[in-house]
N, C-alpha and C. Protein backbone atom coordinates (compact mmCIF):
# COMPACT_ATOMS: atom_id res chain seq x y z
N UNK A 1 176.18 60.61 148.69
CA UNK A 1 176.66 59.54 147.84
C UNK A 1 176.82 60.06 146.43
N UNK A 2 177.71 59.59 145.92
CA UNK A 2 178.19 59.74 144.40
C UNK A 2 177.51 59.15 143.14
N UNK A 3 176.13 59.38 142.67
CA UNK A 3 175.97 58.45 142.29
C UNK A 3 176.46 58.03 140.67
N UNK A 4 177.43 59.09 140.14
CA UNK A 4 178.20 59.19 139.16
C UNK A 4 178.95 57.23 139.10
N UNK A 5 179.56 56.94 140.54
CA UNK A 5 180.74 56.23 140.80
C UNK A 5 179.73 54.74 140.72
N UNK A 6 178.15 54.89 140.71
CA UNK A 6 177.84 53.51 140.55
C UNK A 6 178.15 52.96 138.83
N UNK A 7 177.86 51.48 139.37
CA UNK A 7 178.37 51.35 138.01
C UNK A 7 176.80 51.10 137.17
N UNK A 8 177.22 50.37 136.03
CA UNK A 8 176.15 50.24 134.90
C UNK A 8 175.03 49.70 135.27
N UNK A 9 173.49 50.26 134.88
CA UNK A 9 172.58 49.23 135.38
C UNK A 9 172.36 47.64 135.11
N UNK A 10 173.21 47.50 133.93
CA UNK A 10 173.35 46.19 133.65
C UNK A 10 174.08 45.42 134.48
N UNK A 11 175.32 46.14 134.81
CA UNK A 11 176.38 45.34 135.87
C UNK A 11 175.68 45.16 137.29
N UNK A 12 174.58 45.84 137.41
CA UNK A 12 174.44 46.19 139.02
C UNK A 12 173.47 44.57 138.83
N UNK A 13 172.34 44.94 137.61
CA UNK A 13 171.56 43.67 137.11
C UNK A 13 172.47 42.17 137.50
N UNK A 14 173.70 42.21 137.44
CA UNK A 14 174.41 40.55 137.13
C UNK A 14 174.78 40.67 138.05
N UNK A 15 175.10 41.50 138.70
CA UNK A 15 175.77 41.39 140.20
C UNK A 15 174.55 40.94 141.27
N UNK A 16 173.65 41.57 140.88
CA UNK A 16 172.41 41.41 141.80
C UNK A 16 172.35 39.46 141.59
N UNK A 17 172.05 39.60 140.53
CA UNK A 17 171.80 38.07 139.79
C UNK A 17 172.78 36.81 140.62
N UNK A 18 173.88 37.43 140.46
CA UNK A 18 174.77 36.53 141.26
C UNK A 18 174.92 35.99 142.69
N UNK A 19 174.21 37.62 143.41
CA UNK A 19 173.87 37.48 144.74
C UNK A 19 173.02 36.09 145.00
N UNK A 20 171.62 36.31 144.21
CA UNK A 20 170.48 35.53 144.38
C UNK A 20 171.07 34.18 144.07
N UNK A 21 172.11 33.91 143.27
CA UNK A 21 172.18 32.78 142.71
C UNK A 21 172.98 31.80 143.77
N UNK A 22 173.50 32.47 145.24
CA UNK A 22 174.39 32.31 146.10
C UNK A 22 174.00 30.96 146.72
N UNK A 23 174.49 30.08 147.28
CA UNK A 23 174.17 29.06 148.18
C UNK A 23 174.62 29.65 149.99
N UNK A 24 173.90 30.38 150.33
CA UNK A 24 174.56 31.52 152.01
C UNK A 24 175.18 30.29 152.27
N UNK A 25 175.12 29.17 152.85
CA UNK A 25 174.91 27.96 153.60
C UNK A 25 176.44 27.89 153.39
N UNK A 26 176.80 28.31 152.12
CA UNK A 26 178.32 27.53 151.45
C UNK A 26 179.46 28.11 151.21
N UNK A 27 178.78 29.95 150.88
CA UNK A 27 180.04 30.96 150.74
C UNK A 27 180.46 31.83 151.99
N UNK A 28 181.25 31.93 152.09
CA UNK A 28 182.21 32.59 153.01
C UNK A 28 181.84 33.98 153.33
N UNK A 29 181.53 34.69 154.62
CA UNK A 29 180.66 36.19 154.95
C UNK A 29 182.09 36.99 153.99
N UNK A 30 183.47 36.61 153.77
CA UNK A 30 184.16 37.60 152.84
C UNK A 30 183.89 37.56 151.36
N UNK A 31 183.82 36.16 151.16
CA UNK A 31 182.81 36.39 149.57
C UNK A 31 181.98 36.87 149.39
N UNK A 32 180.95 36.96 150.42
CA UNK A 32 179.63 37.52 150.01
C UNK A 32 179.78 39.31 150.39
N UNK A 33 180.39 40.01 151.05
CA UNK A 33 180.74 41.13 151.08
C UNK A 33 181.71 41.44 149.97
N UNK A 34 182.64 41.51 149.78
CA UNK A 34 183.12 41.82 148.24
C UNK A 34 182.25 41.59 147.21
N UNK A 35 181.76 40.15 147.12
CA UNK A 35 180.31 41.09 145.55
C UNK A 35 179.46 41.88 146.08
N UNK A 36 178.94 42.14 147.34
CA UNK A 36 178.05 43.57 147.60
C UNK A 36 178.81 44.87 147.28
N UNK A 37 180.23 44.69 147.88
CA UNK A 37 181.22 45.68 147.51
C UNK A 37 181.20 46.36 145.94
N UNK A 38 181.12 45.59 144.99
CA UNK A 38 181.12 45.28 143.75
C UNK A 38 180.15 46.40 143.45
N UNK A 39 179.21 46.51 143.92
CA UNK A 39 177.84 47.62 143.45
C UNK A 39 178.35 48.97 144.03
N UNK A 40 179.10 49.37 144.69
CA UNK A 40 180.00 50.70 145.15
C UNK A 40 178.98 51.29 146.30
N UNK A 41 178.00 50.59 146.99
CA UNK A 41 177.48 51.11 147.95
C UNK A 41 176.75 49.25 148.58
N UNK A 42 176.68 49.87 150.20
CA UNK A 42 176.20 48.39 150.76
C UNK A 42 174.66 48.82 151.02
N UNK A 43 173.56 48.23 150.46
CA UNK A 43 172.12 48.56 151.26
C UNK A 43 172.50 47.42 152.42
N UNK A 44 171.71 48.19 153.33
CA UNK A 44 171.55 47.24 154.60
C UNK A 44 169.84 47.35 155.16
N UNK A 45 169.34 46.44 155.60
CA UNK A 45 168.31 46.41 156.33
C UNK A 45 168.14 47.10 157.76
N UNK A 46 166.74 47.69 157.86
CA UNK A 46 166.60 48.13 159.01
C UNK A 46 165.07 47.42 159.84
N UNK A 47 165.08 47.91 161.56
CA UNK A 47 163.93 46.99 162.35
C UNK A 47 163.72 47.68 163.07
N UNK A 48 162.50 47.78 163.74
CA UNK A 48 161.97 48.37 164.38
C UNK A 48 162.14 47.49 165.76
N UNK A 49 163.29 47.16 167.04
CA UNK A 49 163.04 46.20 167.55
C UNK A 49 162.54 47.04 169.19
N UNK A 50 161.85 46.32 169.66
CA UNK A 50 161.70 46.15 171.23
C UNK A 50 163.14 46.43 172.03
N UNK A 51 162.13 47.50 173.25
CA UNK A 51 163.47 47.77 174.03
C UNK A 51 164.46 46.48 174.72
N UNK A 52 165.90 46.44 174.41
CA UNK A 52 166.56 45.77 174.79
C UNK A 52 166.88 44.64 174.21
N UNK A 53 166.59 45.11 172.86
CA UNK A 53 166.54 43.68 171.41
C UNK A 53 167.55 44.48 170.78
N UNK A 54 168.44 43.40 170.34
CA UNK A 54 169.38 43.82 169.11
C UNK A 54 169.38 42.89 167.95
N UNK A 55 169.83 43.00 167.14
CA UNK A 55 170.08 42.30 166.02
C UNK A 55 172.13 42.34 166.22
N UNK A 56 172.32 40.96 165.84
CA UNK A 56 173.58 40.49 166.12
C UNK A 56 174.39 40.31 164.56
N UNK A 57 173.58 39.29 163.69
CA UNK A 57 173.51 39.16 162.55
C UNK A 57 172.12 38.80 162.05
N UNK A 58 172.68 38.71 160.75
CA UNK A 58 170.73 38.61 159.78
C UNK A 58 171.23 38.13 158.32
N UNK A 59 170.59 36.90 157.73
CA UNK A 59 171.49 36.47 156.86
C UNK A 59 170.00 35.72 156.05
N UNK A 60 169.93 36.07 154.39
CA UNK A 60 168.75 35.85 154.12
C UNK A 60 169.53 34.29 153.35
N UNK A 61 168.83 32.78 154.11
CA UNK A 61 169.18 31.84 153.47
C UNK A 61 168.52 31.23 152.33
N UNK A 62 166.88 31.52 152.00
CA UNK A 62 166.09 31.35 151.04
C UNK A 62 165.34 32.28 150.91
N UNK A 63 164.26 32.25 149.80
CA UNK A 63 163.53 33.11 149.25
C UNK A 63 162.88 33.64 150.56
N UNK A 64 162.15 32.88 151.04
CA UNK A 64 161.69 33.52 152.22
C UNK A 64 161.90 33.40 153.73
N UNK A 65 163.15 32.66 154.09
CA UNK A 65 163.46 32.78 155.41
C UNK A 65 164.33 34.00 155.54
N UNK A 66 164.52 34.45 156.62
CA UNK A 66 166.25 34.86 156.97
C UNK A 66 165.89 33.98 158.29
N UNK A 67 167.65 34.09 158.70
CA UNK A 67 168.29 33.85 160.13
C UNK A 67 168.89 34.77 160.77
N UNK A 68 168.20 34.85 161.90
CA UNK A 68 168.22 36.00 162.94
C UNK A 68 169.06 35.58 164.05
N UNK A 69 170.33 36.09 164.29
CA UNK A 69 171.41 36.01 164.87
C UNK A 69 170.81 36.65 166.23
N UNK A 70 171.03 36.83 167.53
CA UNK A 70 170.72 37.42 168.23
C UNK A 70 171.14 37.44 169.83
């Protein structure tokens, strides 16, 4: 990875900010990928799952739930 091509820690700061500030419930999976886009790299989560378990989708709707697609 490049890390020349990220952008400012401030921008990454408001972008982050914006994420959190999201209603999941309300924006569109292409809105919410273009502002991840926005930071020039995607983190993604990883799991340790049981044989014959997948993860389908995973979508964090509040501070402390996610929803586990499966």
């Amino acid at each position: 990875m490049n890390f020349k091509k990220l952008p400012a820690i401030e921008e990454i700061r408001k972008i982050i900010e914006e994420l959190k500030s999201y209603d999941l419930t309300e924006i569109s999976d292409d809105e919410l990928f273009n502002k991840i886009r926005e930071l020039s790299f995607i983190p993604f989560p990883t799991a340790i799952l049981k044989n014959n378990f997948y993860v389908d989708r995973l979508r964090m709707n509040q501070e402390d739930k996610l929803f586990l697609f499966y």
